[in-house]
Protein backbone atom coordinates (compact mmCIF):
# COMPACT_ATOMS: atom_id res chain seq x y z
CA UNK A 1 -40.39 20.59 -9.12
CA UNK A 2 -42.60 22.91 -7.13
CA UNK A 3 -45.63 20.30 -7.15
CA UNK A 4 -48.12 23.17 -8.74
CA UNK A 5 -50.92 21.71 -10.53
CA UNK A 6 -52.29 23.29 -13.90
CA UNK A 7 -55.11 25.07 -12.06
CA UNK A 8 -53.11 26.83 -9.57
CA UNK A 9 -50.85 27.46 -12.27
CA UNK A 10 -53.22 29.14 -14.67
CA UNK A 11 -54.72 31.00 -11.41
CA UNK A 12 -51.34 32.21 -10.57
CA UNK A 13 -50.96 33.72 -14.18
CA UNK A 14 -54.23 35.20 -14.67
CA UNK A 15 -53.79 37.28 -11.12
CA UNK A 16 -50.43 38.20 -12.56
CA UNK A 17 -52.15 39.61 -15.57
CA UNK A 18 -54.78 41.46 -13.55
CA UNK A 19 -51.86 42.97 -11.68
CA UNK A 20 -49.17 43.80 -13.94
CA UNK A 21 -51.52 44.58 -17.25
CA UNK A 22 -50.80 42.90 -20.73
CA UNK A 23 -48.22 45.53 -21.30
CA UNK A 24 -45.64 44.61 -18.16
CA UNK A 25 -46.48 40.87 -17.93
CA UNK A 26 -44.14 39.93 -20.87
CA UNK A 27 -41.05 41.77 -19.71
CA UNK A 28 -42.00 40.47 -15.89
CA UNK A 29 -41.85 36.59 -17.38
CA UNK A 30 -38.59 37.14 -19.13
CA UNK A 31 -37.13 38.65 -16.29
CA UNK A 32 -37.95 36.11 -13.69
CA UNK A 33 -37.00 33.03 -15.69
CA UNK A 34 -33.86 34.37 -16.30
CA UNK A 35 -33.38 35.00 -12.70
CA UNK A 36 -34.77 31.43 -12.15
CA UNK A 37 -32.22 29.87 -15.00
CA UNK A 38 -29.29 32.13 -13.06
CA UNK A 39 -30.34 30.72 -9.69
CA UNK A 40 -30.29 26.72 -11.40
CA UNK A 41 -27.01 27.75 -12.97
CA UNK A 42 -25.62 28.90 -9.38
CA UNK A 43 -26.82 25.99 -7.68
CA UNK A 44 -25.32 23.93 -9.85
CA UNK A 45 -22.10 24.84 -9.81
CA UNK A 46 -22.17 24.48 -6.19
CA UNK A 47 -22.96 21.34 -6.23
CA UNK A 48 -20.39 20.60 -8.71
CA UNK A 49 -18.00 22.37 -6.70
CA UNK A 50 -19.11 20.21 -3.18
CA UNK A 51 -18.92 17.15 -5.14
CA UNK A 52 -15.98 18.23 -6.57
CA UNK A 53 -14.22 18.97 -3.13
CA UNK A 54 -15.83 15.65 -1.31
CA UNK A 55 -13.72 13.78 -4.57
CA UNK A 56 -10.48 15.94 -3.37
CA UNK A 57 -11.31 15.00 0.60
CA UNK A 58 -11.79 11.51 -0.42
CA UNK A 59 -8.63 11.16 -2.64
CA UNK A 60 -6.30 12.93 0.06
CA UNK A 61 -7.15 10.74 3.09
CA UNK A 62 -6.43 7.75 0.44
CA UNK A 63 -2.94 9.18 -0.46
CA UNK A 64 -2.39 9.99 3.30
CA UNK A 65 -3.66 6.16 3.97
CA UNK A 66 -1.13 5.15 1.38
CA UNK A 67 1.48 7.29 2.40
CA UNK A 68 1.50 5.93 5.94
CA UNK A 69 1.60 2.61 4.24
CA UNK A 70 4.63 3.73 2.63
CA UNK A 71 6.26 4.96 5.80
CA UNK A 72 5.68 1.79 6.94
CA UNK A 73 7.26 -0.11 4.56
CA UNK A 74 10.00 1.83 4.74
CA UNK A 75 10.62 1.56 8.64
CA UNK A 76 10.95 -2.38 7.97
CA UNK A 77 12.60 -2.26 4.88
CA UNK A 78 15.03 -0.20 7.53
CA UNK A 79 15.22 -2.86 10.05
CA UNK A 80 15.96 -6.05 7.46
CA UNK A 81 18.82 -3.70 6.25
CA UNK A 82 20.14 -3.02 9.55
CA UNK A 83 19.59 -6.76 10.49
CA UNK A 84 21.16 -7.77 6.80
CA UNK A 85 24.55 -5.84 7.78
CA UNK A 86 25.22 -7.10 11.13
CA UNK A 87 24.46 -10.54 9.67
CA UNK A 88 27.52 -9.38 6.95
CA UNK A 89 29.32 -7.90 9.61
CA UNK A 90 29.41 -11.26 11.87
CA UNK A 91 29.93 -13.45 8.59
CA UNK A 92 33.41 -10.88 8.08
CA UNK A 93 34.22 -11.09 11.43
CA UNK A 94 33.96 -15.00 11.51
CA UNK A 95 36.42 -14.88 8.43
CA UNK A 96 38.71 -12.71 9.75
CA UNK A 97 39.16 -14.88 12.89
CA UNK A 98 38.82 -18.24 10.76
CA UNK A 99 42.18 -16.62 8.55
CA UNK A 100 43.86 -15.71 12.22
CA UNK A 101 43.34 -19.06 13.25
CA UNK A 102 45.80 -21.74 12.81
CA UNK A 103 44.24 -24.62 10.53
CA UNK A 104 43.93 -27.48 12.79
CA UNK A 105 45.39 -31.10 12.33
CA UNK A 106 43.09 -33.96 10.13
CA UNK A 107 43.20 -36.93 10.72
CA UNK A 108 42.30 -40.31 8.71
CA UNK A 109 39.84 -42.46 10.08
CA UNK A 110 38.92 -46.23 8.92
CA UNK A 111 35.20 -46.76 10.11
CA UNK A 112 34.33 -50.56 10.81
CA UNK A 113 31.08 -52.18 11.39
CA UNK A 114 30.52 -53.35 15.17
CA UNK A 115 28.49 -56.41 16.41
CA UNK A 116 25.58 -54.14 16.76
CA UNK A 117 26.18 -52.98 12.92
CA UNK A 118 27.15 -49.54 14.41
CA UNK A 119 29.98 -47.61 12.57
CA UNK A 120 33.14 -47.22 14.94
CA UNK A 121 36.01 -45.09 13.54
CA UNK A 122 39.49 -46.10 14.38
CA UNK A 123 42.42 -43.75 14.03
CA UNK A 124 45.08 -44.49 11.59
CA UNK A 125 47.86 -42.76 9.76
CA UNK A 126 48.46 -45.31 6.75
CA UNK A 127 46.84 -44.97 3.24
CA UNK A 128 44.18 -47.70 2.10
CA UNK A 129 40.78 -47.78 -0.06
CA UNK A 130 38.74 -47.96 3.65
CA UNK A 131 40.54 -44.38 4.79
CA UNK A 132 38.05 -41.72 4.99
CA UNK A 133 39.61 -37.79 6.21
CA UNK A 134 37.94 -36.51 9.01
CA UNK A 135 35.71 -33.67 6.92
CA UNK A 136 35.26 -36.82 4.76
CA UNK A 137 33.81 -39.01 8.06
CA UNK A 138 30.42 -36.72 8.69
């Protein structure tokens, strides 16, 4: 981690020993590697804690991407309503005037075949197998 070879570290603990004496060096190890395991510990609960709060970051601009989505949807969901009620309210209104209305007059038509084999209809007002109504005549 700290890229120390075994020379500098066996350097490092015998100036340590000339220093502190065979009586404090024990205690002095203990203490610092629990400081250094307390540090690691801290740091990684930071870094749990960033990643953590990146996730949280990352998940609300999704749910505010989906949201506007939503919104969205909504607005033309809104206009196909609006446009499926005036379609129903012209639809009523064209019934309502269609039951005002009185119904017009049919008439029977007989349809013949001209020279150029073109169907010609001819107004009658008898009965016979040829008689088509005028609804019947489209």
């Amino acid at each position: 981690m700290f890229n120390i070879s075994f020379g500098e570290l066996l350097a490092f603990a015998v100036i340590a020993l000339i220093i502190l004496g065979p009586e404090k060096l024990p205690q002095t190890l203990r203490v610092g590697l629990l400081k250094y395991r307390a540090l690691k510990n801290n740091l990684n609960k930071i870094q749990l804690e960033l990643e953590n709060e990146l996730e949280l970051l990352e998940l609300k601009r999704i749910m505010q991407e989906e949201l506007l989505k939503i919104k969205q949807n909504e607005e033309l969901l809104k206009q196909q309503l609006a446009q499926m009620q005036h379609e129903i309210q012209s639809v009523h209104s064209a019934v309502a005037i269609a039951h005002q209305a009185p119904p017009y007059p049919t008439h029977d038509y007989v349809y013949q075949i001209s020279a150029r084999e073109l169907k010609v209809p001819f107004l009658i007002y008898t009965t016979s197998s040829n008689i088509l109504r005028e609804d019947q005549a489209a």
